[in-house]
N, C-alpha and C. Protein backbone atom coordinates (compact mmCIF):
# COMPACT_ATOMS: atom_id res chain seq x y z
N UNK A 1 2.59 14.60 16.21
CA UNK A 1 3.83 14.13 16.81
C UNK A 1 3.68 12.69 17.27
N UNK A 2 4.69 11.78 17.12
CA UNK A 2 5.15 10.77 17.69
C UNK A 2 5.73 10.61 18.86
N UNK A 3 6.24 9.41 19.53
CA UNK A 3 6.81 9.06 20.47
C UNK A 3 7.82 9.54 20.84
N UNK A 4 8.49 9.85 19.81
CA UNK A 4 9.67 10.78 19.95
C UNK A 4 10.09 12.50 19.70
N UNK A 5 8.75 12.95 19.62
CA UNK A 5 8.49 13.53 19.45
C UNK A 5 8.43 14.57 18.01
N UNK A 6 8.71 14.13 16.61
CA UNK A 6 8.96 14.56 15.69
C UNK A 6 8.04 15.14 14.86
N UNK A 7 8.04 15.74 14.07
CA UNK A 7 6.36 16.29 13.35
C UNK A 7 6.84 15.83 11.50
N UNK A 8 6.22 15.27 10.80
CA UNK A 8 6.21 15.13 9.86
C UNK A 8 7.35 16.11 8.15
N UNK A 9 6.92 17.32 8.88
CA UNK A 9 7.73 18.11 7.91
C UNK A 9 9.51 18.33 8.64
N UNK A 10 9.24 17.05 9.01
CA UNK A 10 11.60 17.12 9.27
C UNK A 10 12.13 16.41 8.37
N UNK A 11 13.56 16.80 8.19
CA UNK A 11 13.86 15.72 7.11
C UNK A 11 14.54 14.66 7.56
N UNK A 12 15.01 13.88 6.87
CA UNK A 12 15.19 12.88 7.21
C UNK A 12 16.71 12.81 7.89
N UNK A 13 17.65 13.69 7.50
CA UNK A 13 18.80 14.12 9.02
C UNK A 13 18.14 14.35 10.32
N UNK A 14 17.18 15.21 10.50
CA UNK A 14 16.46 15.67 11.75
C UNK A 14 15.92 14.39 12.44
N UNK A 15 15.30 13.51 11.60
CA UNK A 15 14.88 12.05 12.26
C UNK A 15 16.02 11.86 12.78
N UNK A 16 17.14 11.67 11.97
CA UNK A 16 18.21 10.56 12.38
C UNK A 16 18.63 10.94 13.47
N UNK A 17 18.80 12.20 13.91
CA UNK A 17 19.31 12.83 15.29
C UNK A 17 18.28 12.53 16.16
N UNK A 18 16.86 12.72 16.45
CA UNK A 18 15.95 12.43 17.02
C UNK A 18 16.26 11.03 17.74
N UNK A 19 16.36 10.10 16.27
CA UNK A 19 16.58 8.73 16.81
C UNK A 19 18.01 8.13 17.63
N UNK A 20 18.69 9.04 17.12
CA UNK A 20 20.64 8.83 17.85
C UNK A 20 20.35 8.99 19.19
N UNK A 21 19.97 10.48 19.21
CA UNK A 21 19.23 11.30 20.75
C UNK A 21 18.27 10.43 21.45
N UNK A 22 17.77 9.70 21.47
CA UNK A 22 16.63 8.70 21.45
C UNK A 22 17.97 7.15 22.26
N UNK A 23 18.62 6.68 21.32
CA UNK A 23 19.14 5.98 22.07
C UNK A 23 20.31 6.45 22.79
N UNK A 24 21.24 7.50 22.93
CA UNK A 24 21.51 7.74 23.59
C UNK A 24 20.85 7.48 24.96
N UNK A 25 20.02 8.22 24.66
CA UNK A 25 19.18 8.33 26.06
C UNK A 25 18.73 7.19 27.21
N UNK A 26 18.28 6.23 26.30
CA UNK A 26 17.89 4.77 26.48
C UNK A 26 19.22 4.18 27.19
N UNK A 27 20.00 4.43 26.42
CA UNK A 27 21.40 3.28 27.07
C UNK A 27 22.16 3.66 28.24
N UNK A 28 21.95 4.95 28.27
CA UNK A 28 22.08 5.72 30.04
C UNK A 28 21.48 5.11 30.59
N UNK A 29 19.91 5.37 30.71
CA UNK A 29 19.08 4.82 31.10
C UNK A 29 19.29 3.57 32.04
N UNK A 30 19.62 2.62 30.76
CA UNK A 30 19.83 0.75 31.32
C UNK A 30 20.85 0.87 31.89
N UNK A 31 22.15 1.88 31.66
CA UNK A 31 23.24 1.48 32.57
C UNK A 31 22.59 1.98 34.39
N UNK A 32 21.87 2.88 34.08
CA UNK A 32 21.35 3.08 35.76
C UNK A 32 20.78 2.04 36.29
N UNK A 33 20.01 1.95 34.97
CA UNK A 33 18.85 0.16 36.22
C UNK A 33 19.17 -0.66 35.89
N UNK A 34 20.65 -1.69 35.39
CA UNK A 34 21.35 -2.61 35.60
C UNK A 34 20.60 -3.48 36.32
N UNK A 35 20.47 -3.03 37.81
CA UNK A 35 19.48 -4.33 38.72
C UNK A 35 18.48 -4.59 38.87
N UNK A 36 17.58 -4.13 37.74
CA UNK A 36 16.16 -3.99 37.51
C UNK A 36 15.88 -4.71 36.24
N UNK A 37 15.80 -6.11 36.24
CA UNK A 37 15.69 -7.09 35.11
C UNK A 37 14.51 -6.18 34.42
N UNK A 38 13.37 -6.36 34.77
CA UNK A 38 12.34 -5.75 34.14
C UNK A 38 12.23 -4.52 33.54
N UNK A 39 12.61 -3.44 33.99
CA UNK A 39 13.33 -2.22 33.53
C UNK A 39 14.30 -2.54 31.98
N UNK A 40 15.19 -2.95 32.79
CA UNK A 40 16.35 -3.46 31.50
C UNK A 40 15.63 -4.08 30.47
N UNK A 41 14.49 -5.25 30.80
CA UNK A 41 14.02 -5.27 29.49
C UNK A 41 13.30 -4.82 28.95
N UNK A 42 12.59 -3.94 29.36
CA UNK A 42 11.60 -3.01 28.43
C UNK A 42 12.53 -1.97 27.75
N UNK A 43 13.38 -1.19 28.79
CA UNK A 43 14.39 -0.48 28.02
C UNK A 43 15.22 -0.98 26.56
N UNK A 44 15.30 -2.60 27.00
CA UNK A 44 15.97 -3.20 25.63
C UNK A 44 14.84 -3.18 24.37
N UNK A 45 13.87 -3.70 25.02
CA UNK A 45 12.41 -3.71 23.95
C UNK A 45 12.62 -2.04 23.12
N UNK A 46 12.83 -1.34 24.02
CA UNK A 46 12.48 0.31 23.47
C UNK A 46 13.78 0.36 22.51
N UNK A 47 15.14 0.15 22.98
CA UNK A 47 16.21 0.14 22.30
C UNK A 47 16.29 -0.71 20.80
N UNK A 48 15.90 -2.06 21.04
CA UNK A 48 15.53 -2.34 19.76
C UNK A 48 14.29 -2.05 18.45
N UNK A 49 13.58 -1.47 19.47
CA UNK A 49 12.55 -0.79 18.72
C UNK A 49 12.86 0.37 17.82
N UNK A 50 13.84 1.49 18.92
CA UNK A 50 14.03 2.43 17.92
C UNK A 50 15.52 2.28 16.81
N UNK A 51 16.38 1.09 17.06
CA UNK A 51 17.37 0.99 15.88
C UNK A 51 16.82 0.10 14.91
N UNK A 52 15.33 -0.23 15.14
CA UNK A 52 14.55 -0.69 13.52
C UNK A 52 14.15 0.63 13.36
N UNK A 53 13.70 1.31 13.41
CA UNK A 53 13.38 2.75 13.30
C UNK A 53 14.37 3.01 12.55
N UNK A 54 14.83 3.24 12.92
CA UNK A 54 16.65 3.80 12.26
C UNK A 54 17.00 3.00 11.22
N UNK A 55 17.17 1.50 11.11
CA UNK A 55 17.20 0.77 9.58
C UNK A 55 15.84 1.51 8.65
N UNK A 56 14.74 1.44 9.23
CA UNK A 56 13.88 1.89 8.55
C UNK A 56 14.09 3.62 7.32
N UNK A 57 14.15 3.91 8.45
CA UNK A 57 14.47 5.30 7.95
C UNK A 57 15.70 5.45 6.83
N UNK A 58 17.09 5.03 7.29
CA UNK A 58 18.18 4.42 6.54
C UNK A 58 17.71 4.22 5.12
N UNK A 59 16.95 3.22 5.13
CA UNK A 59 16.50 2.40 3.81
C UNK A 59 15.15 2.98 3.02
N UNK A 60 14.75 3.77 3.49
CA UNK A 60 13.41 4.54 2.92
C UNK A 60 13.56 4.76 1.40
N UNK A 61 14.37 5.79 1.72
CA UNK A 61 14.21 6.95 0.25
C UNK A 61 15.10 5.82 -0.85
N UNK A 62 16.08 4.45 -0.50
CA UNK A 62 15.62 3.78 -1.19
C UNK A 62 15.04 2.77 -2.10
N UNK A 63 13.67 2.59 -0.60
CA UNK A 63 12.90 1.66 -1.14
C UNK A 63 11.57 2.71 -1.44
N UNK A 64 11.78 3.53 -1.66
CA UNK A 64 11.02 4.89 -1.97
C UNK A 64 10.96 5.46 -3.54
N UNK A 65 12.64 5.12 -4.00
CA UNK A 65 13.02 5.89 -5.13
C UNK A 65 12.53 5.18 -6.36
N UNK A 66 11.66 3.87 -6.70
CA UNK A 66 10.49 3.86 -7.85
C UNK A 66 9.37 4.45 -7.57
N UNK A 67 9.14 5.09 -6.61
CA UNK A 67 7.40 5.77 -6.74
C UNK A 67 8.02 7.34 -7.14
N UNK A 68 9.09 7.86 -6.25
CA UNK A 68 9.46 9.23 -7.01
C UNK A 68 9.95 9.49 -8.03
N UNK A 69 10.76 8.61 -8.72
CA UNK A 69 10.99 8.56 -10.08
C UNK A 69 9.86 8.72 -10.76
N UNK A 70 8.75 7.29 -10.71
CA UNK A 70 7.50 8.14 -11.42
C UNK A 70 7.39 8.94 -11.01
N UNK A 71 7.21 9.52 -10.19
CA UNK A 71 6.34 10.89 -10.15
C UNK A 71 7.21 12.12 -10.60
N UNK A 72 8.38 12.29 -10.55
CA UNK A 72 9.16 12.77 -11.29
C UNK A 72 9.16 12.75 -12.81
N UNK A 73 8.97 11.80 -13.67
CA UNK A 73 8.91 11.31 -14.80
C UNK A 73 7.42 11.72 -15.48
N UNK A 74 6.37 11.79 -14.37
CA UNK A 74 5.23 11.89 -14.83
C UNK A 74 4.52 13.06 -15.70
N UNK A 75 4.02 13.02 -16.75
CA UNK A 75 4.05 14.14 -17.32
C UNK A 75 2.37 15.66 -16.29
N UNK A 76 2.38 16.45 -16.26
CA UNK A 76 1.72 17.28 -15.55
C UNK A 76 0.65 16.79 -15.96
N UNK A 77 -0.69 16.66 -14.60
CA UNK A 77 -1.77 16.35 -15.29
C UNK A 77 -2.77 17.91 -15.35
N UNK A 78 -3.57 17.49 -16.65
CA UNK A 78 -4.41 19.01 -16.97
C UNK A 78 -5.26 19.03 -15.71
N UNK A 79 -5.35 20.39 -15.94
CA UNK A 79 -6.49 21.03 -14.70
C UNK A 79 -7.98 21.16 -15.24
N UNK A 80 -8.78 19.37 -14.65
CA UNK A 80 -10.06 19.62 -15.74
C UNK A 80 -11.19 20.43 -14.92
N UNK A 81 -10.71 21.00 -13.54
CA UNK A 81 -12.39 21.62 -12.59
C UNK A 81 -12.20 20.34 -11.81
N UNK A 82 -12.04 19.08 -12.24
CA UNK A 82 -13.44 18.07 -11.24
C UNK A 82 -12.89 18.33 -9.70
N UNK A 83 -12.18 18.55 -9.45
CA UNK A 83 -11.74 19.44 -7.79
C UNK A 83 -12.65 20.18 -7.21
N UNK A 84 -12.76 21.50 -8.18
CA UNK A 84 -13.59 22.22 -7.85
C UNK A 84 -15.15 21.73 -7.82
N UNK A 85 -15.20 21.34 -8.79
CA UNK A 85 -16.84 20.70 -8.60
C UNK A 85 -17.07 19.74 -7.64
N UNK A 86 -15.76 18.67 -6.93
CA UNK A 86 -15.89 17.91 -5.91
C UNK A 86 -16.36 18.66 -4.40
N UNK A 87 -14.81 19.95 -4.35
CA UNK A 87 -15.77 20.58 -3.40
C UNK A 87 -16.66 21.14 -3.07
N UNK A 88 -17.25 21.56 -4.18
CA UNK A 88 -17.92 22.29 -4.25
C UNK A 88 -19.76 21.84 -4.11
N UNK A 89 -19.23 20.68 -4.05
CA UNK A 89 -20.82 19.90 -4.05
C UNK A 89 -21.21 19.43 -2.84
């Protein structure tokens, strides 16, 4: 798990709520400590942190979609052992 608490096998809707839920949270937050420059800006630091998160994620699958295409495209590779003999040694 991450900062936000997520585990790897979510998909990528489940992030996006994580991260919505995430700033939600944050922008409550700053409206409470308004008079707390320092507060407010780390909160902003965190806020802009997680809506690159969120472009990130956004743009993944595709700046993602030439490696799965190959691998999609790729024809099956034979099963020669060397696995087994790797672990096995």
């Amino acid at each position: 798990m991450n900062r936000v608490g997520w585990d790897v096998s979510w998909s990528a809707d489940q992030l996006l709520e994580v991260y919505i839920a995430e700033l939600a949270g944050l922008t409550r937050l700053r409206r409470t400590r308004a008079d707390d420059p320092l507060v407010t800006l780390l909160i902003d630091a965190a806020i802009a942190h997680t809506k690159a998160d969120l472009e990130l994620l956004g743009t993944a699958a595709q700046r993602l979609a030439p490696i799965t295409d190959r691998a999609d495209t790729a024809p099956p590779q034979a099963d020669t052992g060397e696995e087994e003999d790797r672990q096995g040694a």
